[in-house]
N, C-alpha and C. Protein backbone atom coordinates (compact mmCIF):
# COMPACT_ATOMS: atom_id res chain seq x y z
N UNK A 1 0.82 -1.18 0.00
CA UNK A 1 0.00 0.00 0.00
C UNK A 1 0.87 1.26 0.00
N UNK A 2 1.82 1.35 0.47
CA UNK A 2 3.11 2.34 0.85
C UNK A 2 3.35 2.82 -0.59
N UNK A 3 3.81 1.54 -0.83
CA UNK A 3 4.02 1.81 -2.50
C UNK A 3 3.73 2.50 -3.83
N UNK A 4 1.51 1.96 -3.37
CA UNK A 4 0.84 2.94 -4.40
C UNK A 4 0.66 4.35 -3.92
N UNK A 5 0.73 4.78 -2.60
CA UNK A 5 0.90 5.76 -2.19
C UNK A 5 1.94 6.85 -2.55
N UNK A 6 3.26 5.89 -2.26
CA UNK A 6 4.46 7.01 -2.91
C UNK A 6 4.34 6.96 -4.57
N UNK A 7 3.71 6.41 -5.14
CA UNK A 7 3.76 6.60 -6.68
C UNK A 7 2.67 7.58 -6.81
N UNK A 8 1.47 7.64 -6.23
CA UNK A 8 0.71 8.78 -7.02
C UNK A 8 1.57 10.04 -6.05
N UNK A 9 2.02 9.85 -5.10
CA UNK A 9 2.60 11.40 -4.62
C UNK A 9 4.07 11.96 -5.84
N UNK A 10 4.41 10.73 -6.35
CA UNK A 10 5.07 10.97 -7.96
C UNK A 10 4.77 11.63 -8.55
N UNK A 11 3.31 10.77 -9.22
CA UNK A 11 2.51 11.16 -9.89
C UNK A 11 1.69 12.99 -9.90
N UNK A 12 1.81 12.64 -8.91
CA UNK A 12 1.14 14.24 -8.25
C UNK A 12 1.79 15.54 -8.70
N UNK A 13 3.10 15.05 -8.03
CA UNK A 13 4.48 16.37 -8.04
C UNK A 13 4.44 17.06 -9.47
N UNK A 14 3.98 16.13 -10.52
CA UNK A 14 4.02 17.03 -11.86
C UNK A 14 5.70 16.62 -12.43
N UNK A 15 6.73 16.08 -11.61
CA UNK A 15 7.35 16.19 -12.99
C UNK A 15 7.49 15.01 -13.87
N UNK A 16 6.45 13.99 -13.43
CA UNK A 16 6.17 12.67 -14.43
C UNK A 16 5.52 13.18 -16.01
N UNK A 17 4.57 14.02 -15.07
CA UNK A 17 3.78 14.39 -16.03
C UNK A 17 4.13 15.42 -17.42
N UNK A 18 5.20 16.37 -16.72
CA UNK A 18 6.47 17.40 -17.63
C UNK A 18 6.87 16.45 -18.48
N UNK A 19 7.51 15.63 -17.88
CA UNK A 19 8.21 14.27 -18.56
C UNK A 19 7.67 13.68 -19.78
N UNK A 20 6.61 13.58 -19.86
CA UNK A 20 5.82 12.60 -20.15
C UNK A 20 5.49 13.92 -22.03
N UNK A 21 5.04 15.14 -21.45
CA UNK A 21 4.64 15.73 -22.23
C UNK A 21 5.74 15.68 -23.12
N UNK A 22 6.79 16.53 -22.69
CA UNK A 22 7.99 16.42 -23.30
C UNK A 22 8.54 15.72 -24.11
N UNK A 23 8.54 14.53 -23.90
CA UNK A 23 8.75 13.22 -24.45
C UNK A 23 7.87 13.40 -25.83
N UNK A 24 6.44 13.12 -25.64
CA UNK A 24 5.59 13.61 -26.87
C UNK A 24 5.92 14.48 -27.77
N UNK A 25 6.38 15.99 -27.07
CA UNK A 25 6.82 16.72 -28.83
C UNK A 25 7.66 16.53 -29.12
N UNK A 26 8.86 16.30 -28.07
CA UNK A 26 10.15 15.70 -28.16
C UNK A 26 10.17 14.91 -29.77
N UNK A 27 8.96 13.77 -29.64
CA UNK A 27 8.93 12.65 -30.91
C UNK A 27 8.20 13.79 -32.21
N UNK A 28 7.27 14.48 -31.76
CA UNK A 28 6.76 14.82 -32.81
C UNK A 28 7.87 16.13 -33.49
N UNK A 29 8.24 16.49 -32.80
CA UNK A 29 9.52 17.63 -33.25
C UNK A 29 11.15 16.56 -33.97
N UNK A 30 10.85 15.89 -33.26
CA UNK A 30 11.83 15.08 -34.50
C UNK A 30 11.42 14.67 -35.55
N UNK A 31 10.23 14.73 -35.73
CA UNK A 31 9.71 13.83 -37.16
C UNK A 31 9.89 15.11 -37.68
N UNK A 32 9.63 16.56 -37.44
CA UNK A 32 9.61 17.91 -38.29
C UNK A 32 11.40 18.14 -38.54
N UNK A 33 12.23 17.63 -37.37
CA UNK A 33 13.23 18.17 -38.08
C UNK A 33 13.98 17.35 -38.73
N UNK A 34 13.82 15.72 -38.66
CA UNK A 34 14.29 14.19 -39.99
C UNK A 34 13.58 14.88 -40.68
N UNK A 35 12.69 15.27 -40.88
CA UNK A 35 12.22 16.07 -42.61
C UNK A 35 12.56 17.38 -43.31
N UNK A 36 13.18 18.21 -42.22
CA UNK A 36 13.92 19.24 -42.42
C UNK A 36 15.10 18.75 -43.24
N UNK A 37 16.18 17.83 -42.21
CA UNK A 37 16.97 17.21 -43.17
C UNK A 37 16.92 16.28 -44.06
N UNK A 38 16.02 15.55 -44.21
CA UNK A 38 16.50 14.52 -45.28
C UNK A 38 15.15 14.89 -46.26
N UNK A 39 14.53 16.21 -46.41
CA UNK A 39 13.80 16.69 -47.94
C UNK A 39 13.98 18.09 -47.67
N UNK A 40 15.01 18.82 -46.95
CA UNK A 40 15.24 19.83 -47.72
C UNK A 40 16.49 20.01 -47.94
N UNK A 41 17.46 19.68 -46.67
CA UNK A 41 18.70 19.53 -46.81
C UNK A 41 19.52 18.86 -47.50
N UNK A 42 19.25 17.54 -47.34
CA UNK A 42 19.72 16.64 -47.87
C UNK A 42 20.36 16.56 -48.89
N UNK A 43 19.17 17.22 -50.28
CA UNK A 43 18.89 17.09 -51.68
C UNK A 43 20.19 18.21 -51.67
N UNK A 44 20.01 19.42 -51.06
CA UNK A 44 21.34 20.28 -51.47
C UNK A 44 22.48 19.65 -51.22
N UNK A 45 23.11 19.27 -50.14
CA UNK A 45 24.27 18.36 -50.40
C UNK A 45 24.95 17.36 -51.21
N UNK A 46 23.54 16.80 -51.62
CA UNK A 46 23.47 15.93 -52.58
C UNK A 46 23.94 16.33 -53.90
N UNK A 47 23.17 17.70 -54.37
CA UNK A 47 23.35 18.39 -55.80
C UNK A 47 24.67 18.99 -55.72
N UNK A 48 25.46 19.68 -54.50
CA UNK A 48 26.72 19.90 -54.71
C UNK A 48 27.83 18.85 -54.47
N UNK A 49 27.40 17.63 -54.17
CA UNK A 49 28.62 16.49 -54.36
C UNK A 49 28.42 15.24 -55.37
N UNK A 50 27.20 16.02 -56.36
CA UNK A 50 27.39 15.14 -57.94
C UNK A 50 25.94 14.18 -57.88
N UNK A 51 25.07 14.42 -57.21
CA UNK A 51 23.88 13.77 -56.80
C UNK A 51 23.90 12.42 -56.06
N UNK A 52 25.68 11.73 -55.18
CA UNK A 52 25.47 10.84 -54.95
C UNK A 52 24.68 10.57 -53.36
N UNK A 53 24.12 9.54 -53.31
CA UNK A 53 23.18 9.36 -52.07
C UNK A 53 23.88 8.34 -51.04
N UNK A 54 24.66 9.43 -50.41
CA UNK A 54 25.30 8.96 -48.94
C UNK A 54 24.84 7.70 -48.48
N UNK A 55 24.08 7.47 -48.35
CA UNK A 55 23.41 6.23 -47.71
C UNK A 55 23.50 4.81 -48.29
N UNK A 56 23.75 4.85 -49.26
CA UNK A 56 23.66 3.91 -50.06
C UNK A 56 25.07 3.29 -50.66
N UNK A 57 25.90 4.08 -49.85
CA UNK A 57 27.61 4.02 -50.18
C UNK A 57 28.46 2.28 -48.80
N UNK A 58 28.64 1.93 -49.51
CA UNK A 58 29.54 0.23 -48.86
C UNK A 58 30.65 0.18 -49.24
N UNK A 59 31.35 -0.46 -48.15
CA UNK A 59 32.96 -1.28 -48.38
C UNK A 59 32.04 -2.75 -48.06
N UNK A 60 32.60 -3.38 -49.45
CA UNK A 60 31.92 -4.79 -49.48
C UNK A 60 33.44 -5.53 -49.24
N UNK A 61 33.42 -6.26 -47.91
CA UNK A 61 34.44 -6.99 -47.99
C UNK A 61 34.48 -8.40 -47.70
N UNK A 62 33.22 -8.55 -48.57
CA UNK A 62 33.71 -10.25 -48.91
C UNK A 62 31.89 -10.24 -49.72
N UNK A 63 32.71 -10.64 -51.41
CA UNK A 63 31.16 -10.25 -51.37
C UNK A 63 30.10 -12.28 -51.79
N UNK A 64 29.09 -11.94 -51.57
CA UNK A 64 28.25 -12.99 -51.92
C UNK A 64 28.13 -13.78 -52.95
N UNK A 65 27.67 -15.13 -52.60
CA UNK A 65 27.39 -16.07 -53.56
C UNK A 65 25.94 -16.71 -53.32
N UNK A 66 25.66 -17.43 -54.23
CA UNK A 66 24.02 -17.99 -54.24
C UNK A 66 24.18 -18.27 -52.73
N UNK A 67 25.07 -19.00 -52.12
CA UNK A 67 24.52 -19.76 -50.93
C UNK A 67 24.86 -18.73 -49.38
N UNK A 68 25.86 -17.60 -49.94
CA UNK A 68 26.40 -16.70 -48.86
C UNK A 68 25.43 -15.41 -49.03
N UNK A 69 25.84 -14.17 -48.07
CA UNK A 69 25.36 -13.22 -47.93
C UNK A 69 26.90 -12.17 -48.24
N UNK A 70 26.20 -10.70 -48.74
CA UNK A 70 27.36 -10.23 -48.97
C UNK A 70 27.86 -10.21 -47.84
N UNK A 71 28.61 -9.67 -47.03
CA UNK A 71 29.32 -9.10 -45.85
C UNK A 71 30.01 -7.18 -46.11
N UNK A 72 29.13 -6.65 -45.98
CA UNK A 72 29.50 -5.36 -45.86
C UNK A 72 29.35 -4.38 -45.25
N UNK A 73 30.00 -3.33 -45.38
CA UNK A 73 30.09 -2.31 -43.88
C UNK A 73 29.68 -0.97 -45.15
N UNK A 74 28.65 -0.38 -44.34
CA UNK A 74 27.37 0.71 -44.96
C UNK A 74 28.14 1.83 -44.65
N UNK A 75 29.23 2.78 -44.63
CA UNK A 75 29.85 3.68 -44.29
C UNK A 75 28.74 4.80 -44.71
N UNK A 76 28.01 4.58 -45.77
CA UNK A 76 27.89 5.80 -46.39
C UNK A 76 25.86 6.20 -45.12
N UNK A 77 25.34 5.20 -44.86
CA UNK A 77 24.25 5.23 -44.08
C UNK A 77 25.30 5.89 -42.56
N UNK A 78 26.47 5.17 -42.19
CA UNK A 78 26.79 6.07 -40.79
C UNK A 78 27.20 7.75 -41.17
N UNK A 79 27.63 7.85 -42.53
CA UNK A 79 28.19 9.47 -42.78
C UNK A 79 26.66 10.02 -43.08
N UNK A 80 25.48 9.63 -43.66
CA UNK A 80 24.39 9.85 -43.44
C UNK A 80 23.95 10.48 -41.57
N UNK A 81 24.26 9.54 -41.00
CA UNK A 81 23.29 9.71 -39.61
C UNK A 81 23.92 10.52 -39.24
N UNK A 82 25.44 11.40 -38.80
CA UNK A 82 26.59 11.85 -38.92
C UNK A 82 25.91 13.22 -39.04
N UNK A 83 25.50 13.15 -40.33
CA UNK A 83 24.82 14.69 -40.93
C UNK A 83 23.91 14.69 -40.58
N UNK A 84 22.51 14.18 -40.72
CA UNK A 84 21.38 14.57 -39.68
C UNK A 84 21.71 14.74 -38.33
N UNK A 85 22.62 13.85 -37.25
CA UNK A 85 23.17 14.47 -36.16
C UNK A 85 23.48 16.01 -35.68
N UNK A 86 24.53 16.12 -37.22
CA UNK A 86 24.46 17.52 -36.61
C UNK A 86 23.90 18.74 -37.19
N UNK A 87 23.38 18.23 -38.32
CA UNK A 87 22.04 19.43 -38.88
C UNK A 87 21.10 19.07 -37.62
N UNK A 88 20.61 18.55 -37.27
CA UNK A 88 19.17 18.40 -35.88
C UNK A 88 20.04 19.06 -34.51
N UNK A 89 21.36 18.96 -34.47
CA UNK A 89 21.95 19.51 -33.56
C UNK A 89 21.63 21.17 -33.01
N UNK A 90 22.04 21.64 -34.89
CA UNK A 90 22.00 22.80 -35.28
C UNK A 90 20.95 23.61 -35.20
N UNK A 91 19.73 22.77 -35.62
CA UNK A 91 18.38 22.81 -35.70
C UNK A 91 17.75 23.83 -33.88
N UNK A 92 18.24 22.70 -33.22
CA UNK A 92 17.92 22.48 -32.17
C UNK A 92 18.31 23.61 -31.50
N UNK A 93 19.95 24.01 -31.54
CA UNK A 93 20.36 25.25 -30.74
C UNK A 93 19.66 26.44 -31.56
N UNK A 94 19.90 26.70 -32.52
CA UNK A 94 19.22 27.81 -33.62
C UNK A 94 17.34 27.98 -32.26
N UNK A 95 16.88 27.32 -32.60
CA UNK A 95 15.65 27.26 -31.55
C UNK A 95 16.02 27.22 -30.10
N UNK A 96 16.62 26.99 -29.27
CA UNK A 96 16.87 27.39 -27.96
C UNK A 96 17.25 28.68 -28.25
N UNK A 97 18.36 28.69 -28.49
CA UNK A 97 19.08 30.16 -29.02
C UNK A 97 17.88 31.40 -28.80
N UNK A 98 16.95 30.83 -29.92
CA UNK A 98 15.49 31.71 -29.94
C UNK A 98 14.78 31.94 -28.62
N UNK A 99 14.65 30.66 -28.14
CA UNK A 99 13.57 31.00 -26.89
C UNK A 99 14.14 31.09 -25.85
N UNK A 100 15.59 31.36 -25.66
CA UNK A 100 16.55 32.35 -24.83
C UNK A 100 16.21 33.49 -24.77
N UNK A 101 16.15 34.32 -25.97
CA UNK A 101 16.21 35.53 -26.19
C UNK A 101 15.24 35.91 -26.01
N UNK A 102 14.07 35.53 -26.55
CA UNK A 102 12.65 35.83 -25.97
C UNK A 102 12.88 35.60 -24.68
N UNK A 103 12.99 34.92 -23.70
CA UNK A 103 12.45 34.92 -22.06
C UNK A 103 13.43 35.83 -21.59
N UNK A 104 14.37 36.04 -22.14
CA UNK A 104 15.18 37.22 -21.71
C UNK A 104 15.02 38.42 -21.88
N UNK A 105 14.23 38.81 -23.13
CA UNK A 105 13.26 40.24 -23.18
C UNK A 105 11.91 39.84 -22.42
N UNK A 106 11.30 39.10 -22.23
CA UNK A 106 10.14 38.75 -21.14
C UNK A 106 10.81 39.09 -20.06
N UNK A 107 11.92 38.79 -19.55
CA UNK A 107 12.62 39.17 -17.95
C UNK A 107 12.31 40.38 -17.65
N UNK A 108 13.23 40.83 -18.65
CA UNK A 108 13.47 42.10 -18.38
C UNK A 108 12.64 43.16 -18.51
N UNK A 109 11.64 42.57 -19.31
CA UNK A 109 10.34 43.71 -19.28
C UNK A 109 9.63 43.10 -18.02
N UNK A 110 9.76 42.67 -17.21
CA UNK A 110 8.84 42.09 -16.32
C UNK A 110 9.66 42.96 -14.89
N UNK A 111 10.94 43.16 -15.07
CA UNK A 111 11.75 43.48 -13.56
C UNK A 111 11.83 44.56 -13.40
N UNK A 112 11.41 45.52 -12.27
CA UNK A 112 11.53 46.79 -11.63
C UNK A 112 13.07 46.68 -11.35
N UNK A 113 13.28 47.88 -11.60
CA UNK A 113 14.69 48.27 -11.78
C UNK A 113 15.55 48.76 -10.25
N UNK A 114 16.30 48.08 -9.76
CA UNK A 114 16.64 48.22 -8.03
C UNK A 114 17.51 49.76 -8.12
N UNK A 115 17.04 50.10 -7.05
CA UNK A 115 17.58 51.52 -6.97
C UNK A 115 18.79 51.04 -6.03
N UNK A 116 19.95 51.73 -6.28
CA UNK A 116 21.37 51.16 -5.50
C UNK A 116 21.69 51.67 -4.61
N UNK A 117 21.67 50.80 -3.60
CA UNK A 117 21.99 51.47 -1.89
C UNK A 117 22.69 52.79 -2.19
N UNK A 118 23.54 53.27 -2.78
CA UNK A 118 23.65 54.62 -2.28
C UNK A 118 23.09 56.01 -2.45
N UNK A 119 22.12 55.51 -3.09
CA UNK A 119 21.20 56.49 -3.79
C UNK A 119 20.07 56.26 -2.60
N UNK A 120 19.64 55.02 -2.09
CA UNK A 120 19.12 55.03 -0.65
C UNK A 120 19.91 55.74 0.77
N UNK A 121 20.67 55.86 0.56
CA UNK A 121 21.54 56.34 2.06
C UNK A 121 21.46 57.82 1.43
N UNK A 122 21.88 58.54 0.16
CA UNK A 122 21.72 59.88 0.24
C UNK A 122 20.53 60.28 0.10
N UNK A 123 19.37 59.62 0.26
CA UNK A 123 17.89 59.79 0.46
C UNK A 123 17.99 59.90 1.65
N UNK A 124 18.21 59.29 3.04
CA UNK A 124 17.70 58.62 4.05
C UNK A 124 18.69 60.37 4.80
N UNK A 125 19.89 60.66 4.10
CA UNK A 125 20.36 61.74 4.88
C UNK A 125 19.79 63.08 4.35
N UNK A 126 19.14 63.26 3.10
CA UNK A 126 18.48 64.16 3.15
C UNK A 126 17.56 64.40 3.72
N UNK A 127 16.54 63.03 3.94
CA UNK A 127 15.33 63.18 4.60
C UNK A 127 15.97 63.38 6.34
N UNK A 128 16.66 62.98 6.57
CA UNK A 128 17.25 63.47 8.01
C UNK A 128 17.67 65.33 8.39
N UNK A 129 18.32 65.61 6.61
CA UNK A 129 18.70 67.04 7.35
C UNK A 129 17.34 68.00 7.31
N UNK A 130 16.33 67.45 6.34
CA UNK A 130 14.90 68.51 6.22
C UNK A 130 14.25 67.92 7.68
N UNK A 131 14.50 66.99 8.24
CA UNK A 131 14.12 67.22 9.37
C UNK A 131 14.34 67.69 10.66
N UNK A 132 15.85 68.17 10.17
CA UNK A 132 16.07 69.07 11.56
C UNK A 132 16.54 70.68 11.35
């Protein structure tokens, strides 16, 4: 009973639930930015290195017969993932970057501006000498 108890007080606290959301656009924001790179980007890299398609590039080192399988290593699918890595990388800071800057003009339009102790103390002695 302890048990289901400390799980909905989990549950409760909200950050399962942060979690949880997160996770969701998390997936759906990757499907927007794998399509960022691999149908808009992609194709340009592609057209400036002769139209060949990264992915599809092998060191075949040992290759097949009717009864074998080839044996080969896909270099050109890891220099693929490589580049979506860090185009989605890019992606990604480019957008923080953004909603930095926004909550940082939200701050600052939000904060009363502190008046600096010594501008309080030559208040506090003027109001002392008009009073005597």
């Amino acid at each position: 009973m302890k048990f289901i108890k400390e799980f909905k007080e989990f549950i409760n606290r909200g950050n399962a639930f942060d979690l949880a959301v997160g996770v969701i656009i998390g997936t759906a924001f990757s499907a927007i930015v794998n399509s960022i790179v691999n149908d808009l980007i992609m194709p340009i890299v592609s057209f400036f290195i002769g139209g060949l398609n990264l992915s599809e590039r092998v060191w075949i080192l040992k290759e097949g017969t009717d009864e074998t399988t080839t044996i080969a290593i896909q270099y050109g699918n890891f220099l693929q993932q490589i580049i979506n890595f860090l185009f989605i990388g890019l992606i990604v800071f480019i957008i923080v970057k953004a909603l930095n800057r926004f909550k940082a003009k939200e701050e600052a339009s939000t904060e009363t501006p502190v008046t600096p102790e010594e501008i309080l103390l030559l208040r506090e002695i003027r109001d002392e000498l008009k009073n005597t």
